[in-house]
Each structure stands twice: as C-alpha cells, then as structure tokens.
N, C-alpha and C. Protein backbone atom coordinates (compact mmCIF):
# COMPACT_ATOMS: atom_id res chain seq x y z
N UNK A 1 40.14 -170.21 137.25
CA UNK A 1 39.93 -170.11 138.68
C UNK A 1 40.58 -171.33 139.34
N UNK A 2 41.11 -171.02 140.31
CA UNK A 2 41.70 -172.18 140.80
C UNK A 2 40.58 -172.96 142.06
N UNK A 3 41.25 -173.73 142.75
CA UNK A 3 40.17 -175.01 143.87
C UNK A 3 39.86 -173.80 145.09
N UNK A 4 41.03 -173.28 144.95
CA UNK A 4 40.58 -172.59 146.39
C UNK A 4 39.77 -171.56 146.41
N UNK A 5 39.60 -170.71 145.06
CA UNK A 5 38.71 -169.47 144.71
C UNK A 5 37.22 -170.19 144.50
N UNK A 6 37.01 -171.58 143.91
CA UNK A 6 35.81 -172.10 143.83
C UNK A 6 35.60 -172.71 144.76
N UNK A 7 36.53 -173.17 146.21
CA UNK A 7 35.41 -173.48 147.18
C UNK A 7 34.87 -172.83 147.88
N UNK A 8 35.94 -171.19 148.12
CA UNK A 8 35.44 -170.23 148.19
C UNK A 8 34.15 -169.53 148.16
N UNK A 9 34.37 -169.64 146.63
CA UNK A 9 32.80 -169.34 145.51
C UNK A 9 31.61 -170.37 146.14
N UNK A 10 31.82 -171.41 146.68
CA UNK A 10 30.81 -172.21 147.04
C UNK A 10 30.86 -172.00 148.34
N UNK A 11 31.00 -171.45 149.17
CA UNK A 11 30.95 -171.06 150.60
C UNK A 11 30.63 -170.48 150.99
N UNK A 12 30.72 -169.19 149.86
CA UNK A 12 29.80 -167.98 150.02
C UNK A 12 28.37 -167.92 149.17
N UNK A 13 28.14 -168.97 148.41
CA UNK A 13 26.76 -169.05 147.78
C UNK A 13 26.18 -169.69 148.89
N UNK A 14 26.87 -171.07 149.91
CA UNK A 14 26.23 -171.30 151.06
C UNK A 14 25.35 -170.47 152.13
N UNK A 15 26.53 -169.83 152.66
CA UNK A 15 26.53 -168.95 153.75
C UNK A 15 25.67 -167.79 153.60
N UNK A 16 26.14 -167.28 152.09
CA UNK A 16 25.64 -165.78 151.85
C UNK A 16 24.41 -165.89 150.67
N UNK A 17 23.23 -167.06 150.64
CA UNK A 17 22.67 -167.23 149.41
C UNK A 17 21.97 -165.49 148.83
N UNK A 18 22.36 -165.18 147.58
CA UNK A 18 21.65 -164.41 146.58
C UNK A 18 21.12 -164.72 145.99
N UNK A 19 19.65 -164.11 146.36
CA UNK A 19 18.48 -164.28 145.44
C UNK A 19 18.88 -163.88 143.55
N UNK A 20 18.87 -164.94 142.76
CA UNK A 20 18.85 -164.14 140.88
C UNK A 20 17.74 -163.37 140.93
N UNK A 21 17.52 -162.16 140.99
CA UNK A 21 16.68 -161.68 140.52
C UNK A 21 16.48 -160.46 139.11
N UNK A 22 15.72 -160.99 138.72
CA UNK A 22 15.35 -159.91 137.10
C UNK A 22 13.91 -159.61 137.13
N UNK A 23 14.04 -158.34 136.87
CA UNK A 23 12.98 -158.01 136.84
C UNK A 23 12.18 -157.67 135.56
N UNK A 24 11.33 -158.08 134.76
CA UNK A 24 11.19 -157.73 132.99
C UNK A 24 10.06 -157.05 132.97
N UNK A 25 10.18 -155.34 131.90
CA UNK A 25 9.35 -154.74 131.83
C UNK A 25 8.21 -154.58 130.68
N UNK A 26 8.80 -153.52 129.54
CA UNK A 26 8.13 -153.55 128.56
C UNK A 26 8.66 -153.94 127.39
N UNK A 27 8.63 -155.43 126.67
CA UNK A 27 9.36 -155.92 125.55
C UNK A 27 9.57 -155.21 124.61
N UNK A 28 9.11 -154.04 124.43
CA UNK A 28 9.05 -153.07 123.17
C UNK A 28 10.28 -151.97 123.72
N UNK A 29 10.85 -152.12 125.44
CA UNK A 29 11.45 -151.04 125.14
C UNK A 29 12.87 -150.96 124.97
N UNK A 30 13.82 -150.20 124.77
CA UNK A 30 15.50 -150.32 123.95
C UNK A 30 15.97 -150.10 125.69
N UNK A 31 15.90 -150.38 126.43
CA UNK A 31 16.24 -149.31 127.84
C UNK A 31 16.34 -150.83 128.81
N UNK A 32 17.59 -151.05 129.42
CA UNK A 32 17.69 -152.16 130.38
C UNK A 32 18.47 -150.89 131.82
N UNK A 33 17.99 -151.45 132.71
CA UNK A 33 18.80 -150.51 134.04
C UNK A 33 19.30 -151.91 134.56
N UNK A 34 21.12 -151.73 135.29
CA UNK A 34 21.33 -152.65 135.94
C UNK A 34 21.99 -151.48 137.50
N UNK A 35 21.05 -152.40 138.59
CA UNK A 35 21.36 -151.60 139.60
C UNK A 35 22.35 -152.37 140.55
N UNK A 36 23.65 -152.90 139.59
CA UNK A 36 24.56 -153.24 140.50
C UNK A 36 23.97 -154.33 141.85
N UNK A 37 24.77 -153.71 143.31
CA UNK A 37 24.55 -154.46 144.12
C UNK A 37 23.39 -153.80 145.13
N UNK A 38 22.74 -152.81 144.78
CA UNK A 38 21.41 -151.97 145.20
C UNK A 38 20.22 -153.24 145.12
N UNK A 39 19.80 -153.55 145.63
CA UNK A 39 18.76 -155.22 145.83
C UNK A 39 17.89 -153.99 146.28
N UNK A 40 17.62 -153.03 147.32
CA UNK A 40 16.65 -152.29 146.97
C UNK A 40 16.35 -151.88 146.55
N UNK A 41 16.92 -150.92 145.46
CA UNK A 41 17.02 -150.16 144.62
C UNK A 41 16.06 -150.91 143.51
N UNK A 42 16.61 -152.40 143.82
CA UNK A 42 16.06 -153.36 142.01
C UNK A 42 14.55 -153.29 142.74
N UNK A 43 14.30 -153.92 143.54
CA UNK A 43 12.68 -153.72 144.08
C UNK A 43 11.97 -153.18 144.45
N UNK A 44 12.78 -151.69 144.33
CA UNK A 44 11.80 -150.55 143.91
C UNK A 44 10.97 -150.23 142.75
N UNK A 45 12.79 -149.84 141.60
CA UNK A 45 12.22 -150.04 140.52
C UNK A 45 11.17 -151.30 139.69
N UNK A 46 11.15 -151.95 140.47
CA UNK A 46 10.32 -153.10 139.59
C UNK A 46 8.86 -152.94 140.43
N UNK A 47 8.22 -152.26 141.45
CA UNK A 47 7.03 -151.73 142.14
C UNK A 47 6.77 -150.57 141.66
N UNK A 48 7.67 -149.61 140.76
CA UNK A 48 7.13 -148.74 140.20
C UNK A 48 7.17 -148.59 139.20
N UNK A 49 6.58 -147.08 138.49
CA UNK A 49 6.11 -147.22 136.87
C UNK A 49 7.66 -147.47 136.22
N UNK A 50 8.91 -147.10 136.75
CA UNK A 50 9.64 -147.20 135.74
C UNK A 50 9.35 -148.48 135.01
N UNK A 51 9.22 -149.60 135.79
CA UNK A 51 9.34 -151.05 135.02
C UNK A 51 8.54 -151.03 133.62
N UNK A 52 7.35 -150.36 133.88
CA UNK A 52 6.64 -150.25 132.52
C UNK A 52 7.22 -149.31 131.28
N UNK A 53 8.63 -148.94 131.68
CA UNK A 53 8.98 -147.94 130.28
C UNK A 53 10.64 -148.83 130.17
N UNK A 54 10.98 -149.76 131.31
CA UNK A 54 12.29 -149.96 130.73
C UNK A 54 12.15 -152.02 130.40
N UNK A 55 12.98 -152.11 129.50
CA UNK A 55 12.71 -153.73 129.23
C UNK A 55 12.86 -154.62 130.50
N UNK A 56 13.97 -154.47 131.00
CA UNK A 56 14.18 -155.05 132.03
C UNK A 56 15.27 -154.27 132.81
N UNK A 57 15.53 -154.83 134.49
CA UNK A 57 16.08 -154.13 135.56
C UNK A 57 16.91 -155.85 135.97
N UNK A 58 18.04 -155.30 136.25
CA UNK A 58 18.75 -156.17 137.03
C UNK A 58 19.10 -156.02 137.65
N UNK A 59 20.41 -156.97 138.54
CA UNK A 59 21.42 -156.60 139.18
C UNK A 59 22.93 -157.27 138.61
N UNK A 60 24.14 -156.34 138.98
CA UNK A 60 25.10 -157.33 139.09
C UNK A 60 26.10 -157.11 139.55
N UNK A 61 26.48 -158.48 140.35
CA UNK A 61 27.37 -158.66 141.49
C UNK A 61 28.83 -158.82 141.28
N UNK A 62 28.84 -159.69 139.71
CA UNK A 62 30.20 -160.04 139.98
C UNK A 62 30.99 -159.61 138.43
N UNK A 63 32.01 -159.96 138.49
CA UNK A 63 33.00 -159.08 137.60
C UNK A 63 32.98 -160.21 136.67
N UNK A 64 32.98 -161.47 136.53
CA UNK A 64 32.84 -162.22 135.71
C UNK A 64 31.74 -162.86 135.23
N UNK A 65 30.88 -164.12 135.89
CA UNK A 65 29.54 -164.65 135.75
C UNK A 65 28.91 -163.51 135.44
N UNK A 66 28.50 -162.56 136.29
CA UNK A 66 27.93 -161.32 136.04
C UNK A 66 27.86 -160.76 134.76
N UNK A 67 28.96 -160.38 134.44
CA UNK A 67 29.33 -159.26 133.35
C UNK A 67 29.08 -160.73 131.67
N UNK A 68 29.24 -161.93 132.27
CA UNK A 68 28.86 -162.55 131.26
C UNK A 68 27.51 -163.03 131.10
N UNK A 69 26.93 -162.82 131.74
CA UNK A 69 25.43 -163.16 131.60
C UNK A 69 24.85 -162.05 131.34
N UNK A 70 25.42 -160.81 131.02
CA UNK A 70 24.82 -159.54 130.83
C UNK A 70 25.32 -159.17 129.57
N UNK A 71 26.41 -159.43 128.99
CA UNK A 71 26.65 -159.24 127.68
C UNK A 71 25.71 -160.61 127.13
N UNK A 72 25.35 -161.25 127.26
CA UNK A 72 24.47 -162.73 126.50
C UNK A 72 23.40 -161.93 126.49
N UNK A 73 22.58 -161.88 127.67
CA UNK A 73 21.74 -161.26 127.40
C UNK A 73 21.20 -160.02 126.49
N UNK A 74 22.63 -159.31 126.65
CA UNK A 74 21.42 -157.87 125.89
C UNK A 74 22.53 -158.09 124.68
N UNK A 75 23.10 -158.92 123.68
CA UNK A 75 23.39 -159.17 122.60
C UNK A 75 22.14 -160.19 122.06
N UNK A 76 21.54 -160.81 123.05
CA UNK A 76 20.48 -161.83 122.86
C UNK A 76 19.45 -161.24 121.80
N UNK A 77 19.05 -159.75 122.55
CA UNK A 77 18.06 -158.85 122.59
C UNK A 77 18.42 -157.70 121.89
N UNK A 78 18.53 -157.70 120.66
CA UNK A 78 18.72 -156.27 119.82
C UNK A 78 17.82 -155.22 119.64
N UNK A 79 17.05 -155.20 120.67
CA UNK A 79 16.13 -153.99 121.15
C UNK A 79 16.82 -153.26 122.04
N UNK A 80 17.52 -153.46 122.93
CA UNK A 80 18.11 -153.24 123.93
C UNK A 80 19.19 -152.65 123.53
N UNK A 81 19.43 -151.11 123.36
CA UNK A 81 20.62 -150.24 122.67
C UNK A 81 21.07 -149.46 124.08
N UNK A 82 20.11 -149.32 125.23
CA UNK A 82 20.83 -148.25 126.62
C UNK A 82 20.75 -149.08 127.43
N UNK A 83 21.64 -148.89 128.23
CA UNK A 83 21.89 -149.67 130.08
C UNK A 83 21.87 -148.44 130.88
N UNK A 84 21.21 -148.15 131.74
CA UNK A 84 21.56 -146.93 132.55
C UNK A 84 22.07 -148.18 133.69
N UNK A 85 23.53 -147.88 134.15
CA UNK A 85 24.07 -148.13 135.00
C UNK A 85 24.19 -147.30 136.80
N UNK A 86 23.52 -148.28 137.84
CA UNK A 86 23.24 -147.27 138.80
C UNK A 86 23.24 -148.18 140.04
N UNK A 87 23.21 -147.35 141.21
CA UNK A 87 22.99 -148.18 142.40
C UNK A 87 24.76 -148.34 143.06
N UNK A 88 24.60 -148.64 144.39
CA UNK A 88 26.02 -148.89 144.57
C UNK A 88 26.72 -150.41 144.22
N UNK A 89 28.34 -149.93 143.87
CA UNK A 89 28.90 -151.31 142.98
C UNK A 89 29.34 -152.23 144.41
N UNK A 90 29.63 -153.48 143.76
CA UNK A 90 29.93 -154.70 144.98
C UNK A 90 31.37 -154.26 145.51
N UNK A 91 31.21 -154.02 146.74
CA UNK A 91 32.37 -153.83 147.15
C UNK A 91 33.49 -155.14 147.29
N UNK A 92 34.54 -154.70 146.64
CA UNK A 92 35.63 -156.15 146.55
C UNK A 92 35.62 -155.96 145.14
N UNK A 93 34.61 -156.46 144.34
CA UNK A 93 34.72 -156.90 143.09
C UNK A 93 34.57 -155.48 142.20
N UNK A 94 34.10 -154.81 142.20
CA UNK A 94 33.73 -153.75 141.57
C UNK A 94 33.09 -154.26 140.21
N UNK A 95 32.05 -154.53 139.99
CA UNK A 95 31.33 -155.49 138.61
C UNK A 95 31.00 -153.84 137.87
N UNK A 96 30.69 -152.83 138.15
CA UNK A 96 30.24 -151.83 137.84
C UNK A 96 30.96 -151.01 136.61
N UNK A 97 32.63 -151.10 137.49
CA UNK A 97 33.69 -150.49 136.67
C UNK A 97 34.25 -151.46 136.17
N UNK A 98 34.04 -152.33 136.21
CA UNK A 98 34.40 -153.69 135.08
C UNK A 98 33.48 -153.50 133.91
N UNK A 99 32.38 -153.46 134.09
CA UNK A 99 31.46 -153.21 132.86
C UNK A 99 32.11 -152.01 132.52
N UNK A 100 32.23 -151.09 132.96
CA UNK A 100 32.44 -149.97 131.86
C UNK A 100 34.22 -149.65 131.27
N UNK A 101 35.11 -150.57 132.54
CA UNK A 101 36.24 -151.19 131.41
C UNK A 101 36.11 -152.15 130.21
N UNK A 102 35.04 -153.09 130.38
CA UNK A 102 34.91 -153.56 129.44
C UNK A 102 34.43 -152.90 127.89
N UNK A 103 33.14 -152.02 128.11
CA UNK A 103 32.87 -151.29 127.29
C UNK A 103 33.74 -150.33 126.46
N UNK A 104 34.47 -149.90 127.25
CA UNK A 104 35.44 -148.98 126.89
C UNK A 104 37.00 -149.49 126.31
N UNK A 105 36.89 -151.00 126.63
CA UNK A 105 38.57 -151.23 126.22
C UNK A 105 38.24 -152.39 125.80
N UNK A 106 37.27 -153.57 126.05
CA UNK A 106 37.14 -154.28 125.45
C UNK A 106 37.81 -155.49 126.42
N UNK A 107 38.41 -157.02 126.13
CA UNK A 107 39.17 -157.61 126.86
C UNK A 107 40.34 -158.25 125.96
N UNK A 108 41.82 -159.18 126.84
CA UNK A 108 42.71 -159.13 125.78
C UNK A 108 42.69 -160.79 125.35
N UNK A 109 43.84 -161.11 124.87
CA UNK A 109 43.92 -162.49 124.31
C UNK A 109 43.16 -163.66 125.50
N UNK A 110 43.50 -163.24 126.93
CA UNK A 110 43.02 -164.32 128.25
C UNK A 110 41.62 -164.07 128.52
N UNK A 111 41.23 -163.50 127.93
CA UNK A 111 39.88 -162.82 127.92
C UNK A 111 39.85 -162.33 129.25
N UNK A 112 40.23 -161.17 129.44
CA UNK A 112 40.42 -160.41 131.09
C UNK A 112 40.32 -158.99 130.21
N UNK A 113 39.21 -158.53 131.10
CA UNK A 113 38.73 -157.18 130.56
C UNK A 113 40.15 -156.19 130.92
N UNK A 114 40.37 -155.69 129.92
CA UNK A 114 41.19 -154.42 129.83
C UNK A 114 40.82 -153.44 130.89
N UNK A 115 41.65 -153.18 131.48
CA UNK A 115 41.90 -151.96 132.65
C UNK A 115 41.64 -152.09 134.04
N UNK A 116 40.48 -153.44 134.09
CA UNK A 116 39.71 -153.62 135.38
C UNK A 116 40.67 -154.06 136.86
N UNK A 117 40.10 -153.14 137.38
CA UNK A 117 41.00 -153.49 138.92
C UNK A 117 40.31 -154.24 139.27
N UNK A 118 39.52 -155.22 139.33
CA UNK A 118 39.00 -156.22 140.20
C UNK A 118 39.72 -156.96 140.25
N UNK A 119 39.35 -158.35 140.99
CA UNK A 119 39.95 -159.01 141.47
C UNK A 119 40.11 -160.52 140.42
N UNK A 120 38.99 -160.78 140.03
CA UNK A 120 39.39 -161.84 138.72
C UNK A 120 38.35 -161.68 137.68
N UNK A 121 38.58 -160.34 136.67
CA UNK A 121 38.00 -159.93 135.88
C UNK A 121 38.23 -160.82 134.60
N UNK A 122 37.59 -162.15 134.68
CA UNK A 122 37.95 -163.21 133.18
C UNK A 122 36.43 -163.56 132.82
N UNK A 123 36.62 -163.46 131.82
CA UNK A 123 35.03 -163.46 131.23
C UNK A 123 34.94 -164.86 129.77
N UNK A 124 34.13 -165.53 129.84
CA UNK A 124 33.56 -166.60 129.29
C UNK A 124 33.28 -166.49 127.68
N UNK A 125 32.45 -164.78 127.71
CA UNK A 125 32.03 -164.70 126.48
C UNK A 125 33.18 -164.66 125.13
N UNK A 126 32.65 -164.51 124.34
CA UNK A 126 33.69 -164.47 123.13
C UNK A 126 34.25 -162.68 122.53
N UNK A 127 35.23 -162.75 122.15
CA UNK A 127 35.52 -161.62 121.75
C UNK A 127 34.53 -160.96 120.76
N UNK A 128 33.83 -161.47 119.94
CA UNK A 128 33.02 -161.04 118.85
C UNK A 128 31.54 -161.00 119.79
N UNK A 129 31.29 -161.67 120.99
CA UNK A 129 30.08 -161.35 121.52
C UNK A 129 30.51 -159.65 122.05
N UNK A 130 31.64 -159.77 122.49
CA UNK A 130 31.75 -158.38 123.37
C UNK A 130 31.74 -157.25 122.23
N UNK A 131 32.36 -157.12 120.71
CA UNK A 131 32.39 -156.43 120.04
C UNK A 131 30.93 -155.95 119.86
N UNK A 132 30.59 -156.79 119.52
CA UNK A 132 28.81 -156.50 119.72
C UNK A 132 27.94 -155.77 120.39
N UNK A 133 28.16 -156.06 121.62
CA UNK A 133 27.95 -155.67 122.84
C UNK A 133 28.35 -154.12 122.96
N UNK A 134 29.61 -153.82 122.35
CA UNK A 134 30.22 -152.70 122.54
C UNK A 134 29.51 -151.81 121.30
N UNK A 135 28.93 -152.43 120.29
CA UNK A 135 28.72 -151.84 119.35
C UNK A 135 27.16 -151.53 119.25
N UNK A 136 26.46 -152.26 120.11
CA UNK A 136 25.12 -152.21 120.41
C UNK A 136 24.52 -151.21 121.34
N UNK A 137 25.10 -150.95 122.12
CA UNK A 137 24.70 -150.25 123.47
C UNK A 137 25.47 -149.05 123.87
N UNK A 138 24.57 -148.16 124.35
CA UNK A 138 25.55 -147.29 125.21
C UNK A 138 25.19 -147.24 126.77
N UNK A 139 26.63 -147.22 127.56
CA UNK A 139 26.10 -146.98 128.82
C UNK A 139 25.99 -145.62 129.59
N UNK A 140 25.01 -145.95 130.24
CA UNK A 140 24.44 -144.38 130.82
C UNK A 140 24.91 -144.66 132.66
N UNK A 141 26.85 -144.13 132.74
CA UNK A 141 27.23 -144.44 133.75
C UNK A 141 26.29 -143.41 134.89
N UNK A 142 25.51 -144.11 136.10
CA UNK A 142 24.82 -143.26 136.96
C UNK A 142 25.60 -143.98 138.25
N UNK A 143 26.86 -144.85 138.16
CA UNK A 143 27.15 -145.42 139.62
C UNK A 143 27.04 -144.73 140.79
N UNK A 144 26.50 -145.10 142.01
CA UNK A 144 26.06 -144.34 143.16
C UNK A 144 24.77 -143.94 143.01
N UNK A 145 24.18 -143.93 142.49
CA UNK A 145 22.66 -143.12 142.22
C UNK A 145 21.75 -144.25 142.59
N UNK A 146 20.93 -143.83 143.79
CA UNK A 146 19.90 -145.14 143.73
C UNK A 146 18.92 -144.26 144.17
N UNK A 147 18.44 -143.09 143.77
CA UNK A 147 17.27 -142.44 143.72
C UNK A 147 15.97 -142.86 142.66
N UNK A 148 14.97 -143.28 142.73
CA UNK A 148 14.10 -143.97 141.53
C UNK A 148 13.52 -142.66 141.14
N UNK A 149 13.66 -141.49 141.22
CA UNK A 149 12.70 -140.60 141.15
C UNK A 149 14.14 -139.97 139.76
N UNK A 150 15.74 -139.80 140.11
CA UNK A 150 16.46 -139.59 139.08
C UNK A 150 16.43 -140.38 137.84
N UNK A 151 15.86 -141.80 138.47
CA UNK A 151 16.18 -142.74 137.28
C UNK A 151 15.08 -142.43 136.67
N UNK A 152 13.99 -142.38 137.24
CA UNK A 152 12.79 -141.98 136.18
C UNK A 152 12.75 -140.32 135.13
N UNK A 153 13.44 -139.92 135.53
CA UNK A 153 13.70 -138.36 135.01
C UNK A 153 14.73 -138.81 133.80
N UNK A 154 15.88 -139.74 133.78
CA UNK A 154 16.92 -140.17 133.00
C UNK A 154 16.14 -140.64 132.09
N UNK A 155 15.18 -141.88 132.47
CA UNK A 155 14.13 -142.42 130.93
C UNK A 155 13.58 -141.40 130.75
N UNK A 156 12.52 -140.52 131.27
CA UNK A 156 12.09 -139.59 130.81
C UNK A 156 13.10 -138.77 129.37
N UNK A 157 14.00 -138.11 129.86
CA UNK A 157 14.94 -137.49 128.64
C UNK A 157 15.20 -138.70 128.11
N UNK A 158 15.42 -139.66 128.27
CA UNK A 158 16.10 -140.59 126.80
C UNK A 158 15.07 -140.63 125.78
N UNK A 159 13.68 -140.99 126.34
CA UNK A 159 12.33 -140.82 125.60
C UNK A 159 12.39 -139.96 124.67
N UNK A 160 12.33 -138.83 125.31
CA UNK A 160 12.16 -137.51 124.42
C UNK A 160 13.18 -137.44 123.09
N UNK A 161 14.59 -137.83 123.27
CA UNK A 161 15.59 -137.91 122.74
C UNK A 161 15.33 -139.20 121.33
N UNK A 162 14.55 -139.63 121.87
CA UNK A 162 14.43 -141.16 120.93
C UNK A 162 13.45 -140.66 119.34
C-alpha cells in the first residue's frame, strides 16, 4: 500500500468510524455466516435464534484486512467447515467476491487473490493458511440475501444434511 492509500485508510476510519463487530454463537457448531456489509442484517441475526445454531456471525468490509482476518480465524477453528455468505457486498471493494475468488482460485506469487476485481485485493496470510482454508470450508454463496427467516431455513437444511 502506498502513503496515500493509508492516509486515506486513516481518514476514513476517522470520519467514517466502524464498529468490529462479531457476534459468537454456539461453540459446538461447524456453521459461521458472514453478512458482508449488511450491519443490520449482523444484528438481527445475533437477536435471534439463528445465533444459537451458528458459531459465529460477522461482517466483512474489506478485500484485504477483512478477508485476512477471516481466513485466521476460521483456520484457527477446525469446527468451522460452512460460511454461508450473505447480505449486501461493500460497494467499491467488493470483499464478498474476493472471498469467493479467493476460494475458488486461491492467490498468486504477490499474494493478490486470483481473479478479484477489487481494488487492492493483497492479502497478509500465507499461501498454506489459504490452502487450508480452501480445504476446510465450503462456501454457501447467498450474496444479496439479507432475509433472516432464508438464512434460518439454509441452517435448517444444512442440519438435516449433517
């Protein structure tokens, strides 16, 4: 990143502060939902029963920090085998379809996820974290969906399926 993208980056954490929020459900369960840039969507689901059937609910914003604090995490956590992906993605960055270029292609020698149109899709983690990652999980693409009543019907069938 260069000076001008990080004072940037610090101008808009000023101006525009985002709350981190995570929401953690039931430690026993294989099931993480990340609802993108849906902030209602996340504090729904975490006021209703889904929270009690999925491990945890996030969000994420950005194509890099983002997508690397989310592969740490659920490589952290080898309970955690589904992401249902949902909610609307950040407009600009698209963190949404970055995750699922990543999943799907992996990233190359600069560590820049394969295929991603965003805007500075470079990621921190290591190639063998992402293999992992890729080899651990499947994603359950729902982008656009911020109905809690679909998402609860989606755990519902994964349940059954399990």
């Amino acid at each position: 990143m260069n000076i001008i993208e990080e004072i940037a980056g610090e101008l808009c954490r000023i101006i525009l502060p985002i709350e981190e929020e995570v929401f953690f459900g039931d430690s026993k369960s294989n099931i993480a939902v990340c609802t993108l840039a849906s902030m209602s969507l996340l504090k729904e689901i975490s006021k209703s029963s889904i929270i009690k059937e999925i491990a945890i609910a996030g969000r994420l914003l950005s194509e890099n920090k983002g997508i690397d604090s989310l592969v740490r995490y659920v490589t952290s956590n080898e309970k955690i085998d589904t992401i249902i992906l949902c909610g609307n993605d950040t407009l600009g960055h698209n963190s949404g379809d970055s995750l699922l270029c990543l999943y799907k292609n992996g990233m190359d020698e600069n560590n820049k996820i394969i295929g991603s149109a965003s805007p500075h899709p470079i990621l921190t983690v290591s190639k063998k974290q992402v293999l992992k990652f890729q080899g651990q999980v499947k994603i359950i693409n729902k982008i656009g969906k911020t109905s809690v009543s679909e998402l609860k019907y989606i755990i519902e069938t994964l349940r059954q399926t399990q």
